[in-house]
C-alpha atoms as a PDB file:
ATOM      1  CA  UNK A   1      27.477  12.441  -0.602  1.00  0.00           C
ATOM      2  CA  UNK A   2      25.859  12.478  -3.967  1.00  0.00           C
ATOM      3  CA  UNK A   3      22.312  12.247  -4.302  1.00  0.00           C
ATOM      4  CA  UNK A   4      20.213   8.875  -5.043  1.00  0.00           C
ATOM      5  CA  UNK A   5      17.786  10.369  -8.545  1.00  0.00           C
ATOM      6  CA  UNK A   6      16.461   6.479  -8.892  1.00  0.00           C
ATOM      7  CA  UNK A   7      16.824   4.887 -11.838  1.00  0.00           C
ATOM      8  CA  UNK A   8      16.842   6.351 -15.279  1.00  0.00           C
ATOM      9  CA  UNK A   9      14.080   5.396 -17.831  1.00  0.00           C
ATOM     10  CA  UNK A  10      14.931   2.565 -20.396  1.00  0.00           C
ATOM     11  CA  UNK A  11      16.796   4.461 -23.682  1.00  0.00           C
ATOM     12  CA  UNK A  12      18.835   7.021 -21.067  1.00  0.00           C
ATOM     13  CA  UNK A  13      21.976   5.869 -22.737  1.00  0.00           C
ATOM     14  CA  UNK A  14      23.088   5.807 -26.302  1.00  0.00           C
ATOM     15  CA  UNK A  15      23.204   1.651 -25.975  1.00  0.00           C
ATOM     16  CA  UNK A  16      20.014   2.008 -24.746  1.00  0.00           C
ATOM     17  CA  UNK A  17      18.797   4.029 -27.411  1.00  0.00           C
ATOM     18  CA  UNK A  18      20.146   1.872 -30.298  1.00  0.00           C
ATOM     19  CA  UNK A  19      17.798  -1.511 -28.542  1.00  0.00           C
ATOM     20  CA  UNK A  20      14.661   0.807 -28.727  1.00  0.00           C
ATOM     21  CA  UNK A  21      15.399   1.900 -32.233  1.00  0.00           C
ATOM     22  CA  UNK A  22      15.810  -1.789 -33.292  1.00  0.00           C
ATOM     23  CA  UNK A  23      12.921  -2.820 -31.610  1.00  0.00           C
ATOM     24  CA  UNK A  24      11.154   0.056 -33.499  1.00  0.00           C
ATOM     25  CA  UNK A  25      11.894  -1.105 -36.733  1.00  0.00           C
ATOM     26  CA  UNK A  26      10.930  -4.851 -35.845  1.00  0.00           C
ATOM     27  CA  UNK A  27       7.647  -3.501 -34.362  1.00  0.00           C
ATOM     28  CA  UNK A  28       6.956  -0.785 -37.902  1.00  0.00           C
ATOM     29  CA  UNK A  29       7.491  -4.364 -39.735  1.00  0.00           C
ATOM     30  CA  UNK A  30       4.733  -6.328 -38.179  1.00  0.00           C
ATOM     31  CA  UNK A  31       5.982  -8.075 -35.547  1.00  0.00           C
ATOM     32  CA  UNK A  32       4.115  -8.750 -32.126  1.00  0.00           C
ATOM     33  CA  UNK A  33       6.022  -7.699 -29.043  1.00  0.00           C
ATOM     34  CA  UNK A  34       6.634 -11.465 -28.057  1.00  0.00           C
ATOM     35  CA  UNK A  35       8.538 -12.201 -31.095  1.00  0.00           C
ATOM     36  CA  UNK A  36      10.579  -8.892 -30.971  1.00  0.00           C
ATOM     37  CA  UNK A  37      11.604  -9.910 -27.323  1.00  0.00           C
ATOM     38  CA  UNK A  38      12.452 -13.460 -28.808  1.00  0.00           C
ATOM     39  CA  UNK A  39      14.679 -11.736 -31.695  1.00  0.00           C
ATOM     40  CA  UNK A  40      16.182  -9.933 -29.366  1.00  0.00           C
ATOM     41  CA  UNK A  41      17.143 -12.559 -26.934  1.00  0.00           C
ATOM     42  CA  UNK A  42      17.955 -14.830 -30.054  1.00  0.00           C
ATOM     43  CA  UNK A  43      20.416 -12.176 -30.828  1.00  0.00           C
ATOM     44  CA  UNK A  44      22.277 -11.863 -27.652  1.00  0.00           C
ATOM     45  CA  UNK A  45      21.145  -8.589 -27.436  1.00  0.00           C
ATOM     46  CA  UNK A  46      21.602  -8.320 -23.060  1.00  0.00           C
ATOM     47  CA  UNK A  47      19.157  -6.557 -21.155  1.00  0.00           C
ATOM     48  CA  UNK A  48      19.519  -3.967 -18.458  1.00  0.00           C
ATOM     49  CA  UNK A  49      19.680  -6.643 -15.647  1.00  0.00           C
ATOM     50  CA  UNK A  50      22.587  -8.823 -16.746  1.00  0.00           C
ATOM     51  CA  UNK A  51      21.812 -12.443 -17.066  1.00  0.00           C
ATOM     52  CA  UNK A  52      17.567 -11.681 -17.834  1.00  0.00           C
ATOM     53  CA  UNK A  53      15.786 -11.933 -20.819  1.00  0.00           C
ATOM     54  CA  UNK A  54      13.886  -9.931 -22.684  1.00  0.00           C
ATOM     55  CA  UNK A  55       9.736 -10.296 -22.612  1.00  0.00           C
ATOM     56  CA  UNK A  56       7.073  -9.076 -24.968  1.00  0.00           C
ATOM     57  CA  UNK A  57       5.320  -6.882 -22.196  1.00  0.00           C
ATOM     58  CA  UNK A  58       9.079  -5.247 -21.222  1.00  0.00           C
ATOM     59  CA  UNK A  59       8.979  -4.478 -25.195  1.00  0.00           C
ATOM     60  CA  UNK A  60       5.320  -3.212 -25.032  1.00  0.00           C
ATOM     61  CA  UNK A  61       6.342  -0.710 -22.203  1.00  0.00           C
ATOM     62  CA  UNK A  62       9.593   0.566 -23.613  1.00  0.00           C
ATOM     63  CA  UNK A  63       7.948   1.214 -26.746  1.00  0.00           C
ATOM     64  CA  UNK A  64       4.728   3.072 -25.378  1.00  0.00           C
ATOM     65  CA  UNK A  65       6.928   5.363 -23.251  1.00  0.00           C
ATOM     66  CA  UNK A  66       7.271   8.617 -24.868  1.00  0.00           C
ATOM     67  CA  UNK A  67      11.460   8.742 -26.066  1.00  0.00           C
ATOM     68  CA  UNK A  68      13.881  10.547 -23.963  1.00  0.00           C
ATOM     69  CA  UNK A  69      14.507  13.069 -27.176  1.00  0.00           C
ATOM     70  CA  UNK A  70      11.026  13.697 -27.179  1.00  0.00           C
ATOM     71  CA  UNK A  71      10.959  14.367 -23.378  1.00  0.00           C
ATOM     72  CA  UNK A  72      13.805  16.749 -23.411  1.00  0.00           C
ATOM     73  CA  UNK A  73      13.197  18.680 -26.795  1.00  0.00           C
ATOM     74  CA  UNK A  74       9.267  19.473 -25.237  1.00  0.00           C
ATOM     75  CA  UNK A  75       8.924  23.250 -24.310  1.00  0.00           C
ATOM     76  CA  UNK A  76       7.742  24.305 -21.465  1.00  0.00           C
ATOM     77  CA  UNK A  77       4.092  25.104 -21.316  1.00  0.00           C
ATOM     78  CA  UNK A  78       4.050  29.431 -20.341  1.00  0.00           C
ATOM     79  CA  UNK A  79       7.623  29.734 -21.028  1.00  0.00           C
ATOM     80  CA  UNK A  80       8.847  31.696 -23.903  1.00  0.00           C
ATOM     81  CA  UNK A  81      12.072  31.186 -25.796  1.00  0.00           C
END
Protein backbone atom coordinates (compact mmCIF):
# COMPACT_ATOMS: atom_id res chain seq x y z
CA UNK A 1 0.00 0.00 0.00
CA UNK A 2 1.68 3.27 -0.67
CA UNK A 3 0.94 6.15 1.31
CA UNK A 4 -1.69 9.07 0.37
CA UNK A 5 1.03 12.62 0.98
CA UNK A 6 -2.07 14.87 -0.55
CA UNK A 7 -1.49 16.86 -3.20
CA UNK A 8 1.69 18.59 -4.16
CA UNK A 9 1.87 22.46 -4.23
CA UNK A 10 1.37 24.20 -7.70
CA UNK A 11 5.18 24.35 -9.52
CA UNK A 12 6.06 20.53 -8.04
CA UNK A 13 6.82 19.57 -11.57
CA UNK A 14 9.11 20.98 -14.15
CA UNK A 15 5.71 21.83 -16.42
CA UNK A 16 4.59 23.31 -13.53
CA UNK A 17 7.48 25.31 -12.97
CA UNK A 18 7.79 26.70 -16.55
CA UNK A 19 3.63 28.25 -16.05
CA UNK A 20 4.87 30.05 -12.81
CA UNK A 21 7.95 31.38 -14.47
CA UNK A 22 5.80 32.74 -17.37
CA UNK A 23 3.39 34.10 -15.23
CA UNK A 24 6.37 35.79 -13.43
CA UNK A 25 7.54 37.57 -16.23
CA UNK A 26 3.89 38.75 -17.28
CA UNK A 27 3.37 39.87 -13.64
CA UNK A 28 7.43 41.84 -13.47
CA UNK A 29 5.84 43.56 -16.79
CA UNK A 30 2.81 45.15 -15.33
CA UNK A 31 0.16 43.08 -15.77
CA UNK A 32 -2.78 42.51 -13.19
CA UNK A 33 -3.39 38.91 -12.23
CA UNK A 34 -6.77 38.87 -14.25
CA UNK A 35 -5.14 39.55 -17.46
CA UNK A 36 -2.21 37.08 -16.83
CA UNK A 37 -4.94 34.34 -16.19
CA UNK A 38 -6.64 35.60 -19.51
CA UNK A 39 -3.12 35.28 -21.46
CA UNK A 40 -2.78 32.24 -20.20
CA UNK A 41 -6.06 30.74 -21.06
CA UNK A 42 -5.81 32.70 -24.47
CA UNK A 43 -2.76 30.65 -24.95
CA UNK A 44 -4.00 27.22 -24.34
CA UNK A 45 -1.82 27.03 -21.65
CA UNK A 46 -4.11 23.90 -19.54
CA UNK A 47 -4.38 24.04 -15.98
CA UNK A 48 -3.89 21.40 -13.36
CA UNK A 49 -7.60 20.26 -13.53
CA UNK A 50 -8.03 19.40 -17.21
CA UNK A 51 -10.82 21.15 -18.92
CA UNK A 52 -10.67 24.54 -16.15
CA UNK A 53 -9.48 27.77 -16.69
CA UNK A 54 -7.22 29.78 -15.29
CA UNK A 55 -8.42 32.89 -12.79
CA UNK A 56 -6.65 35.98 -11.59
CA UNK A 57 -6.95 34.95 -7.80
CA UNK A 58 -5.46 31.14 -8.79
CA UNK A 59 -2.53 33.47 -10.33
CA UNK A 60 -2.42 35.71 -7.17
CA UNK A 61 -1.93 32.53 -4.96
CA UNK A 62 0.59 30.66 -7.05
CA UNK A 63 2.60 33.64 -7.24
CA UNK A 64 2.55 34.66 -3.41
CA UNK A 65 3.54 31.09 -2.43
CA UNK A 66 7.10 30.96 -1.64
CA UNK A 67 8.79 28.59 -4.89
CA UNK A 68 9.47 25.01 -4.34
CA UNK A 69 13.46 25.86 -4.97
CA UNK A 70 13.21 28.25 -2.37
CA UNK A 71 11.47 25.76 0.01
CA UNK A 72 13.95 23.04 -0.49
CA UNK A 73 17.32 25.06 -0.75
CA UNK A 74 16.19 26.77 3.03
CA UNK A 75 18.50 25.42 5.87
CA UNK A 76 17.39 24.24 8.69
CA UNK A 77 17.15 26.61 11.57
CA UNK A 78 19.93 24.86 14.55
CA UNK A 79 21.33 22.58 12.07
CA UNK A 80 24.81 22.93 10.92
CA UNK A 81 26.22 21.87 7.58
Amino acid sequence: MSRCEGRKPYGANEDEQAIIARMKELWAAGMAFDRIAATLNNDGVPTRTPGKRWHGFAVNQILKKPSIEAQNSKPLLGVEM
